[in-house]
N, C-alpha and C. Protein backbone atom coordinates (compact mmCIF):
# COMPACT_ATOMS: atom_id res chain seq x y z
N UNK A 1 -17.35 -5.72 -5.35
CA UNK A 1 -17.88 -4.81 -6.33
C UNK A 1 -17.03 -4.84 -7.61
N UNK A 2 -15.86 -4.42 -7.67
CA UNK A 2 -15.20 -4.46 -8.80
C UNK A 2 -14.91 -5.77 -9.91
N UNK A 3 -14.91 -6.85 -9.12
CA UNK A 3 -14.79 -8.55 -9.40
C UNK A 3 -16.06 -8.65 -10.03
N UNK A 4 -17.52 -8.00 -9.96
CA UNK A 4 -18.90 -8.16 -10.88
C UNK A 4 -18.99 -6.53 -11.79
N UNK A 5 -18.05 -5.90 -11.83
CA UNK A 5 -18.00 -4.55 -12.55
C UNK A 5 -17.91 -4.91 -13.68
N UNK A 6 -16.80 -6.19 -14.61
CA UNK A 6 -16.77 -6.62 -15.77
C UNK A 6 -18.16 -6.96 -16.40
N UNK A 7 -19.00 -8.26 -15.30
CA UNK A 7 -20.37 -8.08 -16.18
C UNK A 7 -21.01 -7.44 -16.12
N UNK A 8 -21.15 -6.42 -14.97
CA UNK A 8 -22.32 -4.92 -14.89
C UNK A 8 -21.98 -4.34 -16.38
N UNK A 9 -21.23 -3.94 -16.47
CA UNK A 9 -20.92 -3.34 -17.87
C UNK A 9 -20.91 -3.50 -18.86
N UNK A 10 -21.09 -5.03 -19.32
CA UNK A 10 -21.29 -5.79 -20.56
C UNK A 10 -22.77 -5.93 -20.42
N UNK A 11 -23.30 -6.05 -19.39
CA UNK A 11 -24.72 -5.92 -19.43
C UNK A 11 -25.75 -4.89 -19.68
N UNK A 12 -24.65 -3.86 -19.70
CA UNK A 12 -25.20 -2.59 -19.76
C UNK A 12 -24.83 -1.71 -20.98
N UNK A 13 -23.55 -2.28 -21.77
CA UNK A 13 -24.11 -1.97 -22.83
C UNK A 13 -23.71 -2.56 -24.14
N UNK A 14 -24.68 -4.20 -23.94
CA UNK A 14 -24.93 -4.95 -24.98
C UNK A 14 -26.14 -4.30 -25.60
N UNK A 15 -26.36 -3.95 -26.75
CA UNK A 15 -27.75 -3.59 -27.55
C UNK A 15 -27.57 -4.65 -28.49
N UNK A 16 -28.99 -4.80 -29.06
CA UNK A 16 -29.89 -5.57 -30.00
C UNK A 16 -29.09 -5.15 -31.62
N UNK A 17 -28.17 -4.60 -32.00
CA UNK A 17 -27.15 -4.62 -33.04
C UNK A 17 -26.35 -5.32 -32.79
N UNK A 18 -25.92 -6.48 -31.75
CA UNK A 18 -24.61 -6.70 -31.53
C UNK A 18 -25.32 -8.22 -31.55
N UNK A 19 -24.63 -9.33 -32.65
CA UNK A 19 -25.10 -10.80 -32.74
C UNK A 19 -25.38 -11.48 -31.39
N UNK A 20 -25.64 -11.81 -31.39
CA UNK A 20 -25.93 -12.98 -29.77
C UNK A 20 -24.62 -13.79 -29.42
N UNK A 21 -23.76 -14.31 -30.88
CA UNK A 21 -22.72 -14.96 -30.45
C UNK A 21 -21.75 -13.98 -29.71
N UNK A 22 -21.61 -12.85 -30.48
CA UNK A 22 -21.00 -11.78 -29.61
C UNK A 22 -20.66 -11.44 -28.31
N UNK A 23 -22.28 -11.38 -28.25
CA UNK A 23 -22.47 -10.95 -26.75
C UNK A 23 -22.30 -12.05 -25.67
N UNK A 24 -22.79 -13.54 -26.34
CA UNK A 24 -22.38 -14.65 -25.62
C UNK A 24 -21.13 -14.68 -24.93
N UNK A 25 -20.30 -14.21 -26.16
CA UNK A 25 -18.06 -14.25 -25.86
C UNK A 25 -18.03 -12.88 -24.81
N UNK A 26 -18.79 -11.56 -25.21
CA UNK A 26 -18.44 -10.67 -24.27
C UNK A 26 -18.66 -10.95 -22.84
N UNK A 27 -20.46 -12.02 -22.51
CA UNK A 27 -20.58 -12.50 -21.18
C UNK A 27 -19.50 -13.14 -20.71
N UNK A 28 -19.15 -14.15 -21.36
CA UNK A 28 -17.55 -14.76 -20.51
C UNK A 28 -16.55 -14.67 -20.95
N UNK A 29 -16.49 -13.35 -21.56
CA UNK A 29 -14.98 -12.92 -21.20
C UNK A 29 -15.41 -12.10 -19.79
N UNK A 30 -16.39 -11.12 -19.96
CA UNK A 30 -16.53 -10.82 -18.39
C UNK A 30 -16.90 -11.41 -17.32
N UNK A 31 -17.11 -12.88 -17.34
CA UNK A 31 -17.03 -13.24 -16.02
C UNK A 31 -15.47 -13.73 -16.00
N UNK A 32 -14.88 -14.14 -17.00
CA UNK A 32 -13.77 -14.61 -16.82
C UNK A 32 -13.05 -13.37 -16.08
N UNK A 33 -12.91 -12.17 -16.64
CA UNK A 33 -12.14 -11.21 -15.82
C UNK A 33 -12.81 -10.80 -14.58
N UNK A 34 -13.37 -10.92 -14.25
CA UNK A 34 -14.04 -11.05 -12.91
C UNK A 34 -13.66 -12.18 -12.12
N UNK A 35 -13.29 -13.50 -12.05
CA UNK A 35 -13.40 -14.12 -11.54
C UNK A 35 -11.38 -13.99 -11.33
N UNK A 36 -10.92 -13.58 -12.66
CA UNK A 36 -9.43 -13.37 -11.97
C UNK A 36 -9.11 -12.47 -11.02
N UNK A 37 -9.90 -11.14 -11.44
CA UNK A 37 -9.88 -10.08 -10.13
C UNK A 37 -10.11 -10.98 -9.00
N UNK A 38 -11.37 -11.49 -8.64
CA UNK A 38 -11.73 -12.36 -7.76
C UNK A 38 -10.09 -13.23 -6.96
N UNK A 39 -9.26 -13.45 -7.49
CA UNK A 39 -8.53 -14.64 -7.27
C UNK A 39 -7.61 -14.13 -6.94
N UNK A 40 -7.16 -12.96 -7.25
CA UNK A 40 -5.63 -12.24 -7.01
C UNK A 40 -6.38 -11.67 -5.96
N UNK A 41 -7.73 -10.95 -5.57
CA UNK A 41 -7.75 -10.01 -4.96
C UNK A 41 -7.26 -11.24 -3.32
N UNK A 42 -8.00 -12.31 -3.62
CA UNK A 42 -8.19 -13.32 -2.43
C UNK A 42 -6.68 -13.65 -2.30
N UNK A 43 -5.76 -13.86 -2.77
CA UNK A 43 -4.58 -14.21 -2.66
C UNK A 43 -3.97 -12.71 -2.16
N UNK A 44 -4.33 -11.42 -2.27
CA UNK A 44 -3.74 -10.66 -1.62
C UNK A 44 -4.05 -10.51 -0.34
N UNK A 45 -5.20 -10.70 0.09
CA UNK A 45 -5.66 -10.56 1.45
C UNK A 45 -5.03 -11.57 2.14
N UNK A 46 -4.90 -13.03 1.76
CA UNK A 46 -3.96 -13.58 2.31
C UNK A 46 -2.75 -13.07 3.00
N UNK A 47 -1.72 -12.60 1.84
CA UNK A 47 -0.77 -12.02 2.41
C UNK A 47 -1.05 -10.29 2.98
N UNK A 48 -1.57 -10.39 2.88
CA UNK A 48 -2.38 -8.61 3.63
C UNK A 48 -2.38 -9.19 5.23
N UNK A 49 -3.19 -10.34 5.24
CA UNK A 49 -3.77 -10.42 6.93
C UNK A 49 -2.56 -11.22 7.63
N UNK A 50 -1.79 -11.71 6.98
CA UNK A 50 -0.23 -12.56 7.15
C UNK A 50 0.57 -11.54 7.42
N UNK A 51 0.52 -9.97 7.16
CA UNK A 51 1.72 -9.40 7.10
C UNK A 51 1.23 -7.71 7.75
N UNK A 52 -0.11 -7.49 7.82
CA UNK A 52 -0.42 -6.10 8.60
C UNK A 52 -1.00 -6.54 10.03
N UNK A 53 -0.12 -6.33 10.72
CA UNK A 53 -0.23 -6.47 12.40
C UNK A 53 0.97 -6.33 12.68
N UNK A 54 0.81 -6.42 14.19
CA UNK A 54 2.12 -5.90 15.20
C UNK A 54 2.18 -6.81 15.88
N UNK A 55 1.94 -7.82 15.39
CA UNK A 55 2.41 -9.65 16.31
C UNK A 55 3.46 -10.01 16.12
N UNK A 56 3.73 -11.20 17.22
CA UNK A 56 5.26 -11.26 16.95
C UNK A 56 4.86 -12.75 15.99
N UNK A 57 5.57 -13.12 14.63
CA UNK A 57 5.63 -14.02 13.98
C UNK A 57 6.53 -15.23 14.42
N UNK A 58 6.16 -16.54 13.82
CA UNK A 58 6.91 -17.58 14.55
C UNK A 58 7.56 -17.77 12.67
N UNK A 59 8.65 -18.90 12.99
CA UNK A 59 8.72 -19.01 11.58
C UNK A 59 8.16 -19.73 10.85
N UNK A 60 7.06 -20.45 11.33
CA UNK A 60 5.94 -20.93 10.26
C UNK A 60 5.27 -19.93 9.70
N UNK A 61 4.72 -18.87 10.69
CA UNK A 61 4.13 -18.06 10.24
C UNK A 61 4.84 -17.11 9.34
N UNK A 62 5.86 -17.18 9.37
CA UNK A 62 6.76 -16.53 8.12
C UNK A 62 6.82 -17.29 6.70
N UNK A 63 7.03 -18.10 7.20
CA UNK A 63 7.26 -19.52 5.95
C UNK A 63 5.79 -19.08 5.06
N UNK A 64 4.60 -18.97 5.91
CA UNK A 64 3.21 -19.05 5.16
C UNK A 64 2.93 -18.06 4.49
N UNK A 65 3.95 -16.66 5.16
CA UNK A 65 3.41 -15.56 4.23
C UNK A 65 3.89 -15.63 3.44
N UNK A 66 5.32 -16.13 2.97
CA UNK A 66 6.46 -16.60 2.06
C UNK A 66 5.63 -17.06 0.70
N UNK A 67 4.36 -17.82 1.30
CA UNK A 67 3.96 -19.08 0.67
C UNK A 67 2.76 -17.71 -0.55
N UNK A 68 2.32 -17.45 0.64
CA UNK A 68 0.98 -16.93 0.46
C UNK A 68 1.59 -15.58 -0.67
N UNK A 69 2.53 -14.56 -0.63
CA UNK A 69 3.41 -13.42 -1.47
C UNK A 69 3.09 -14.30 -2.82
N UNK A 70 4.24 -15.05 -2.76
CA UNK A 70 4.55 -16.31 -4.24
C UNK A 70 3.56 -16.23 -4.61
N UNK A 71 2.53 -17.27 -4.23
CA UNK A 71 1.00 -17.70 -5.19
C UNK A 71 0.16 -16.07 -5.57
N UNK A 72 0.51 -14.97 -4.81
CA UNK A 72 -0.20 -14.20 -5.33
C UNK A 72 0.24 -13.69 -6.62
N UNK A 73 1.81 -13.32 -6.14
CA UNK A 73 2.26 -12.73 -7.19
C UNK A 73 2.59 -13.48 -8.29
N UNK A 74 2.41 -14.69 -8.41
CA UNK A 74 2.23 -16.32 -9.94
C UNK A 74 1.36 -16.12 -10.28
N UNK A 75 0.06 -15.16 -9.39
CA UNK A 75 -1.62 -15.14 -10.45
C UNK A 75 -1.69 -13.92 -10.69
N UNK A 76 -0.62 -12.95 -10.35
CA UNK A 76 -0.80 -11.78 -10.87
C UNK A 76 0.07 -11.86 -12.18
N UNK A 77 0.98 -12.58 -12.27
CA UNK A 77 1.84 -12.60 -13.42
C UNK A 77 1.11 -13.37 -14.30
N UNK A 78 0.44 -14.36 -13.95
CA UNK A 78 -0.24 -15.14 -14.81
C UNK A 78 -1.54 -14.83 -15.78
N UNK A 79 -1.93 -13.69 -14.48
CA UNK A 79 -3.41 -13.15 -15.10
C UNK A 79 -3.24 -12.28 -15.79
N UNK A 80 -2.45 -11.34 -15.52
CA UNK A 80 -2.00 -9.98 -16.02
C UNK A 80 -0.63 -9.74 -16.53
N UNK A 81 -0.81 -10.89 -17.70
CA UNK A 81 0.98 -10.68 -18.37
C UNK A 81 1.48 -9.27 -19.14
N UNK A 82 0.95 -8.18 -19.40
CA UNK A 82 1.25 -6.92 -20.18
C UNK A 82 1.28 -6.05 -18.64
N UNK A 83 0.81 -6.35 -17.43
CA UNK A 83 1.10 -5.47 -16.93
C UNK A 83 2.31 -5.90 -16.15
N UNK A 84 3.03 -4.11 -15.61
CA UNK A 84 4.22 -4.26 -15.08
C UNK A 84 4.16 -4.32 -13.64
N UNK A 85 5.40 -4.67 -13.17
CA UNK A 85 5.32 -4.98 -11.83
C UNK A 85 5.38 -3.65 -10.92
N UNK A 86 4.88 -3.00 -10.05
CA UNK A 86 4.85 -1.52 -9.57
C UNK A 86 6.04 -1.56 -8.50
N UNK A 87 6.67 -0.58 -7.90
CA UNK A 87 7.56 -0.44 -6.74
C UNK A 87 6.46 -1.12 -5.56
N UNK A 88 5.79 -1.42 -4.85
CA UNK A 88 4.82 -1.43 -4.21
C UNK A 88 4.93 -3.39 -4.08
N UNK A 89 5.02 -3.60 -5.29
CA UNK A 89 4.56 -5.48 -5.86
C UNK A 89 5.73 -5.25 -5.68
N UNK A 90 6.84 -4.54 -6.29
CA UNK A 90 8.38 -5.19 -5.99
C UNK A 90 8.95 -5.27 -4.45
N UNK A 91 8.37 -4.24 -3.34
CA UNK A 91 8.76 -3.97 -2.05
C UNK A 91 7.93 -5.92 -1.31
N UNK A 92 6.96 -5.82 -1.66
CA UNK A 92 5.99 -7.00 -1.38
C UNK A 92 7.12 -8.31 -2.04
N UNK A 93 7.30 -8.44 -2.86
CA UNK A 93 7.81 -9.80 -3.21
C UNK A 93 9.25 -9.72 -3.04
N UNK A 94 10.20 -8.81 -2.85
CA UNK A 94 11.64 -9.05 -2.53
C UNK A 94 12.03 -8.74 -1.17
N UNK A 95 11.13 -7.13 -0.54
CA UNK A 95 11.98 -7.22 0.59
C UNK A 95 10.85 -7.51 1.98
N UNK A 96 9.99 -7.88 1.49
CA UNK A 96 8.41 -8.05 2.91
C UNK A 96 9.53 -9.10 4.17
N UNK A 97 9.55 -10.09 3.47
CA UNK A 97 9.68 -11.48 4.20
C UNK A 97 11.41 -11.32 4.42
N UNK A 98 12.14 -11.02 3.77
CA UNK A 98 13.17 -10.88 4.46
C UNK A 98 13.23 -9.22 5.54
N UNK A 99 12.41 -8.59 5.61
CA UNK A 99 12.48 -7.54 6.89
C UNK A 99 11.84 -8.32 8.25
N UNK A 100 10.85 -8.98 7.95
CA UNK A 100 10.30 -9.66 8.75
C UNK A 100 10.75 -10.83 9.51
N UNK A 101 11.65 -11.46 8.72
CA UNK A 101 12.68 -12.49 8.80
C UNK A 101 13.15 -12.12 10.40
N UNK A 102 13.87 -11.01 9.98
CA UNK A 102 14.64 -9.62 10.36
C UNK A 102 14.28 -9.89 11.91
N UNK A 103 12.82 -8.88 11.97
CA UNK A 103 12.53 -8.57 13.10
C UNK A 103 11.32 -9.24 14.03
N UNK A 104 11.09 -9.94 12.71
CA UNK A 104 10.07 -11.25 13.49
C UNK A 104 8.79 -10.79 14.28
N UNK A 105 8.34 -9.76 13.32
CA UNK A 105 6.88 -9.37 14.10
C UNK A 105 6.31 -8.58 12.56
N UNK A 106 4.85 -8.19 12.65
CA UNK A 106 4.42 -8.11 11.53
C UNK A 106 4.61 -6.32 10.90
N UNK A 107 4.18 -6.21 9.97
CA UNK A 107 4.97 -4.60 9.36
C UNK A 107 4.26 -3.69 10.43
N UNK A 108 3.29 -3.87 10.94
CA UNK A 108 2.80 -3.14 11.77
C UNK A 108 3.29 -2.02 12.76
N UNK A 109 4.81 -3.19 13.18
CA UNK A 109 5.83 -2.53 14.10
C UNK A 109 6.94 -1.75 13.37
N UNK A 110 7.04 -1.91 12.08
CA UNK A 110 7.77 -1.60 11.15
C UNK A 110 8.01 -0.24 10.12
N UNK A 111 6.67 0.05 9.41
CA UNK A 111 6.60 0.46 8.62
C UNK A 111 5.57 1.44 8.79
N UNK A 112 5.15 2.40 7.31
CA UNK A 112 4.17 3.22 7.37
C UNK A 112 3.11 2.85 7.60
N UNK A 113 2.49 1.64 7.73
CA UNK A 113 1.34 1.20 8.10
C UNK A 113 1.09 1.40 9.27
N UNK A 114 2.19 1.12 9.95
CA UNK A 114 2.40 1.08 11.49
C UNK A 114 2.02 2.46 11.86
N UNK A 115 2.02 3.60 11.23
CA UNK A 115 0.84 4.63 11.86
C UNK A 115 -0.20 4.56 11.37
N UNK A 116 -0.79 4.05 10.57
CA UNK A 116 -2.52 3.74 10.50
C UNK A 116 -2.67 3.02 11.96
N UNK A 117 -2.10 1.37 11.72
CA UNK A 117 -2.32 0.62 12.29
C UNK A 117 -2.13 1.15 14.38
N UNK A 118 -1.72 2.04 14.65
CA UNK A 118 -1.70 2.48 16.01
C UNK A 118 -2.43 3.70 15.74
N UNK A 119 -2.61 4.35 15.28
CA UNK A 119 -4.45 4.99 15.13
C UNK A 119 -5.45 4.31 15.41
N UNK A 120 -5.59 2.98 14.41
CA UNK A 120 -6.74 2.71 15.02
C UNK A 120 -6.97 1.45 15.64
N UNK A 121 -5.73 0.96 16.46
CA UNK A 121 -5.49 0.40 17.87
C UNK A 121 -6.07 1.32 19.12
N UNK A 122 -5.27 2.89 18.74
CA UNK A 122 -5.52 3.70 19.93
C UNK A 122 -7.23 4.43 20.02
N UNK A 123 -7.46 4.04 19.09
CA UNK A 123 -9.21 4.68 18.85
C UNK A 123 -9.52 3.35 19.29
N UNK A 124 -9.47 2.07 18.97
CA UNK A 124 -10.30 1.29 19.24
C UNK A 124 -9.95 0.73 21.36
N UNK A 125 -8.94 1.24 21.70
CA UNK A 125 -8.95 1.06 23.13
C UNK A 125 -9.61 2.34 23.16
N UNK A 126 -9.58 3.28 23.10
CA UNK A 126 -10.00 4.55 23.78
C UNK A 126 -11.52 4.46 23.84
N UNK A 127 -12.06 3.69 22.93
CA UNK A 127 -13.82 3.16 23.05
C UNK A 127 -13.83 1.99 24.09
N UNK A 128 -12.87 1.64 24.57
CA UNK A 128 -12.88 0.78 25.65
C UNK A 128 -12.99 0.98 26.56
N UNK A 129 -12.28 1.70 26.87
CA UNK A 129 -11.76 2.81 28.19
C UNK A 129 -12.81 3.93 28.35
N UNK A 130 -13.74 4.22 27.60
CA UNK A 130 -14.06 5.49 27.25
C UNK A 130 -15.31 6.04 28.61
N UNK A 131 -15.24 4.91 29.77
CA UNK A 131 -16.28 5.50 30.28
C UNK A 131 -15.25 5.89 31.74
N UNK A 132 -14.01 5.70 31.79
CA UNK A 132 -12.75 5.92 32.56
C UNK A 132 -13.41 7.76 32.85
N UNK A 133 -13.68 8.71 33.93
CA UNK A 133 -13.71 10.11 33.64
C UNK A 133 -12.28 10.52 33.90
N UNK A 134 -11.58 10.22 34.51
CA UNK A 134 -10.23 11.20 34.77
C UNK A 134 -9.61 11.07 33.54
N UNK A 135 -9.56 11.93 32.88
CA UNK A 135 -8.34 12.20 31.67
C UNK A 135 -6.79 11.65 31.52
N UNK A 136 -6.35 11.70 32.77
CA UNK A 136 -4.90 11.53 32.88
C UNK A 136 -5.41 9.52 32.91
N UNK A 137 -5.98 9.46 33.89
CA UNK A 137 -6.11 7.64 34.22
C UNK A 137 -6.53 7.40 32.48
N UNK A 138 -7.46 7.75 31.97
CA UNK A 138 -7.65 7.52 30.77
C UNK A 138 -6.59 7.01 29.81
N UNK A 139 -5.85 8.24 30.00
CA UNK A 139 -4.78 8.38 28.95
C UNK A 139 -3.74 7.24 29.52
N UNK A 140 -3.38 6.90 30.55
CA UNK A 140 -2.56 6.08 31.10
C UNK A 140 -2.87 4.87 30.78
N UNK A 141 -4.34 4.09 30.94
CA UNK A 141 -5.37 3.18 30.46
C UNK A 141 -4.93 2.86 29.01
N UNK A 142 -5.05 3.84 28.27
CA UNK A 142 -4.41 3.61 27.07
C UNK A 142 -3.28 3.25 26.40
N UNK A 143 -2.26 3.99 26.99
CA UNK A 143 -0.52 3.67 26.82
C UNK A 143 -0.59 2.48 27.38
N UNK A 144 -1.33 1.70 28.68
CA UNK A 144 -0.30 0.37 29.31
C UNK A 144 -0.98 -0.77 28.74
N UNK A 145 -2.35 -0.09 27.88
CA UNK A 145 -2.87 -1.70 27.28
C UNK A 145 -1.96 -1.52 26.17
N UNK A 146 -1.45 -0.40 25.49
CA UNK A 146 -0.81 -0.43 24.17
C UNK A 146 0.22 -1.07 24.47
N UNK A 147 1.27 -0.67 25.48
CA UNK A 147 2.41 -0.78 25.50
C UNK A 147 2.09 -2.59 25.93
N UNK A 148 1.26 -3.12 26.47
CA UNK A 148 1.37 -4.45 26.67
C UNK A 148 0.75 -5.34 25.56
N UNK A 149 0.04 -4.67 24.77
CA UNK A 149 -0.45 -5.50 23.46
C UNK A 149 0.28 -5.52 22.13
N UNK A 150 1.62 -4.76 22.40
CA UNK A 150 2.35 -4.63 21.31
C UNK A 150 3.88 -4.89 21.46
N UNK A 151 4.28 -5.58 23.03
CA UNK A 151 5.37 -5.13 23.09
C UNK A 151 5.63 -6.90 23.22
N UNK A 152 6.22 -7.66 22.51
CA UNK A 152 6.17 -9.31 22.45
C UNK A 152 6.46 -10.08 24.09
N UNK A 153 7.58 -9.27 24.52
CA UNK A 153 8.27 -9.80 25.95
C UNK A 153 7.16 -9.53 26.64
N UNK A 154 6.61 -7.87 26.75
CA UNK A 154 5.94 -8.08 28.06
C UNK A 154 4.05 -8.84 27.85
N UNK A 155 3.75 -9.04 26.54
CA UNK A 155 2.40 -10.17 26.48
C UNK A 155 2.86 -11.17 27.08
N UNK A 156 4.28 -11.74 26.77
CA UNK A 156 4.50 -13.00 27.26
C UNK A 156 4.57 -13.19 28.54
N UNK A 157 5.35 -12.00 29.54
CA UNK A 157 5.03 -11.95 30.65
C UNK A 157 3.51 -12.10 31.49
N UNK A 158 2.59 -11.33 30.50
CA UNK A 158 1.48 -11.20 31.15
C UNK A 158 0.97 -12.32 31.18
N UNK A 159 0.90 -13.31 30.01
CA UNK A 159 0.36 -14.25 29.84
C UNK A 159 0.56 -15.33 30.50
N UNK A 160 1.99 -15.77 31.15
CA UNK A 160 2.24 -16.36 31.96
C UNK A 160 1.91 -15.96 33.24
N UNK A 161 2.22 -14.89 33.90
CA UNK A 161 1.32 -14.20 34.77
C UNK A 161 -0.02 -14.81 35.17
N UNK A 162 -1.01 -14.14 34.24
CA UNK A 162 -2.42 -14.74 34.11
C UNK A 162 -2.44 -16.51 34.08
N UNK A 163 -1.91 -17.09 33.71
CA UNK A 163 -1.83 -18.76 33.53
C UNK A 163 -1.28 -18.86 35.06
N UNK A 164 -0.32 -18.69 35.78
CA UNK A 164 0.07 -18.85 37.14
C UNK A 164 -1.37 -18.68 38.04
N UNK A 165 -1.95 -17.27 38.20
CA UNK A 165 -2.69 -17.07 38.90
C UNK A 165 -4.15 -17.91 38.28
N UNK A 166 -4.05 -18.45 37.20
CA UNK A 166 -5.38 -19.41 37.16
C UNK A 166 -5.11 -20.70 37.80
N UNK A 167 -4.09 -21.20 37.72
CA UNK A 167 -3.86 -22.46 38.13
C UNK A 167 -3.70 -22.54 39.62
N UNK A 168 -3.17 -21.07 40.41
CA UNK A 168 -3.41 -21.09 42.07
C UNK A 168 -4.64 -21.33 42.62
N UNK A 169 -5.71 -20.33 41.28
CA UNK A 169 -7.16 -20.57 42.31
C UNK A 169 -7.74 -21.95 41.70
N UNK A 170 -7.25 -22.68 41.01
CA UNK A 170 -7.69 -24.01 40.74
C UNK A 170 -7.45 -24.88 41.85
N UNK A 171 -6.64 -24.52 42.45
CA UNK A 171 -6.31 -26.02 43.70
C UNK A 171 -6.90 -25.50 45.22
């Protein structure tokens, strides 16, 4: 929506006083600013979906968000040279990748996100679970998928686990 807001608005209010060449330059300047929104917004989601979760990161996958921060913040500087850099863009480009470095899993486990992000982990198991009637089993249902979908050692346990017992009933 916002990335076609530049030409909604030039379209809406070009009138029949304003030369044609005019309005020609106003059409692409607004697609042009549209299409940069377009480009930063895509380069943020990059590092958005690189860096909001509670996975454990390898260091490629660090290296990429590394990669993915940079190029955003080169087309935000590039696109938008009068504007300033916010606390927010400065937390993102100096200290993201070295916390992560750090603790080697995504801000999820980290930061203020990390209570959105286990809200609506715990809403989205609790629609899982949700036909469980005992309250307490419920609630238990909930903590041991959490505690095993978020906790790096014990996925890995499980996962090996599950891989053992596939390969017994294979033979």
């Amino acid at each position: 929506m916002l990335t076609s807001m530049p030409k909604q608005q030039v379209e809406k209010h070009i009138t029949d006083d304003i030369p044609l060449a005019a309005q020609e330059r106003l059409r692409r300047q607004a697609a042009t600013t549209g299409h940069n929104f377009k480009e930063v917004f895509l380069k943020f989601a990059d590092a958005h979906r690189g860096m909001n979760h509670s996975n454990q990161m390898t260091t490629g996958d660090i290296c990429r968000l590394d990669v993915c921060i940079k190029e955003f913040m080169r087309s935000y500087r590039e696109m938008f040279p009068s504007q300033n850099v916010t606390p927010k863009l400065h937390l993102l480009e100096c200290h993201v990748v070295p916390q992560i470095s750090r603790f080697r899993v995504g801000l999820g486990m980290l930061n203020e996100q990390g209570g959105e992000l286990l809200h609506t982990e715990l809403n989205r198991t609790g629609r899982i679970v949700h036909g469980i009637r005992d309250d307490l089993q419920k609630l238990l249902s909930i903590m041991k998928r959490h505690h095993t979908s978020t906790t790096p050692e014990i996925r890995a346990s499980v996962l090996k686990t599950c891989k053992r017992k596939s390969k017994k009933g294979e033979e």
